[in-house]
Protein backbone atom coordinates (compact mmCIF):
# COMPACT_ATOMS: atom_id res chain seq x y z
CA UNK A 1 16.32 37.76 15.36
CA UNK A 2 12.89 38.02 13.22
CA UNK A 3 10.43 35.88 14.74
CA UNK A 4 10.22 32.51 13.11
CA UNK A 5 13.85 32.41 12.12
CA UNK A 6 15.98 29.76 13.46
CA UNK A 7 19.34 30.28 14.72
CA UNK A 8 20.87 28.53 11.74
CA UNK A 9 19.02 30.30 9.35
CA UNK A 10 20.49 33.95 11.24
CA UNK A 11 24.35 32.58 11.04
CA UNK A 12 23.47 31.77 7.44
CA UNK A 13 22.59 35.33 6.73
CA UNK A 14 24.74 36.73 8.55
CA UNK A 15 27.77 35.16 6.63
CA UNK A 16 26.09 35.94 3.39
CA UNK A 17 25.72 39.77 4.18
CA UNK A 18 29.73 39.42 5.84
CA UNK A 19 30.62 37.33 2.37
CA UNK A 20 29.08 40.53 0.17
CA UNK A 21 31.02 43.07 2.21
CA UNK A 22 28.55 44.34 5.22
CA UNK A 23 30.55 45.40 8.00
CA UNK A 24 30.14 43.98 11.45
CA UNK A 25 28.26 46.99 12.87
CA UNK A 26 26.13 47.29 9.73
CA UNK A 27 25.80 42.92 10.74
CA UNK A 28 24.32 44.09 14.01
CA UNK A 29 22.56 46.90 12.53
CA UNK A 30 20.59 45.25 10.13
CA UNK A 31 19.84 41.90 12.40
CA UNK A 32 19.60 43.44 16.00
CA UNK A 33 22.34 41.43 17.53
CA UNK A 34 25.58 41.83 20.18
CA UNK A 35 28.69 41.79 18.45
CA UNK A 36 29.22 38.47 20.34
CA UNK A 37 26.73 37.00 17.88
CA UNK A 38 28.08 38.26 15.04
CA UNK A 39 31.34 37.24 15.68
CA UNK A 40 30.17 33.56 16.46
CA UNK A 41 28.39 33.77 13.31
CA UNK A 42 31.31 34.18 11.45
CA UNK A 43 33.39 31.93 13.18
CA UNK A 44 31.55 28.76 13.09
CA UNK A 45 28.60 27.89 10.30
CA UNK A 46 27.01 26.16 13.21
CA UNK A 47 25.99 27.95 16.60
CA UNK A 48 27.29 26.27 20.01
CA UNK A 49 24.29 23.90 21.48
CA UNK A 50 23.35 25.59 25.14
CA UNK A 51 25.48 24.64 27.74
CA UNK A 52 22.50 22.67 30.68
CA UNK A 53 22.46 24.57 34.11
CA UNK A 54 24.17 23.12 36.92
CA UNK A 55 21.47 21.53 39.39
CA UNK A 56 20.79 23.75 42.18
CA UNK A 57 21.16 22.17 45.90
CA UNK A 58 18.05 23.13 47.86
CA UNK A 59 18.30 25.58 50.97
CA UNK A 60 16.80 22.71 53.08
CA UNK A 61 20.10 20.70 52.39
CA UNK A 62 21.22 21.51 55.48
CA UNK A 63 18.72 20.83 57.88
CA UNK A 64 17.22 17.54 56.48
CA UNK A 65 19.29 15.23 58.98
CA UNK A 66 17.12 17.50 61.66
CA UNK A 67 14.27 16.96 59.63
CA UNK A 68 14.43 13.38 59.48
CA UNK A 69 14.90 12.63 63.16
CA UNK A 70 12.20 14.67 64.04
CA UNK A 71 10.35 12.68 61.86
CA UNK A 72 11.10 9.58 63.11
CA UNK A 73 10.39 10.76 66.28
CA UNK A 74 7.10 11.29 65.32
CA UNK A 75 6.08 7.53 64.46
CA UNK A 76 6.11 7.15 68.04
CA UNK A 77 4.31 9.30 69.31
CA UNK A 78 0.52 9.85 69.19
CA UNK A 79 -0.58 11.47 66.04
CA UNK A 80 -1.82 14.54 68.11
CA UNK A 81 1.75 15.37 69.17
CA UNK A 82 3.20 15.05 65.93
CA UNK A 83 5.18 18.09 64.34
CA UNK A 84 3.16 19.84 61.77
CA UNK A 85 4.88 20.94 58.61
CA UNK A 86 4.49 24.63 59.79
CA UNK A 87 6.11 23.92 62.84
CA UNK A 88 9.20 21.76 61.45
């Protein structure tokens, strides 16, 4: 896709080239896309809007309950012995 050119704007011309009897290698060719692309191109006028990410659970997910008594233990204590975040 040439820089500046929307997404729209490359399904456009590739149905236009498909319409005046390009082939779909000569499609790929020509625009320097999969074959995936071209063949969503010429299915649908309008490309598919991105799909968001799933959220990601953190690796500390399991060890916050630990975390949080520890750190409750701490308000106790004098702020000498408190855990350091290195430590927990």
């Amino acid at each position: 896709m040439p820089p500046g050119q929307s997404k729209v704007e490359l399904y456009a011309a590739l149905r236009r080239d498909a319409r005046e009897g390009m082939s779909n290698r000569a499609l790929e060719r020509k625009y320097r896309v999969g074959w995936r692309t071209v063949q969503k191109a010429l299915s649908s006028a309008w490309p598919q809007p991105r799909e968001p990410y799933a959220p990601r659970r953190s690796k500390l997910d399991p060890f916050k309950p630990v975390i949080d008594q520890m750190l409750l233990a701490d308000l106790d204590v004098p702020r000498k012995q408190r855990h350091t975040v290195v430590r927990i």
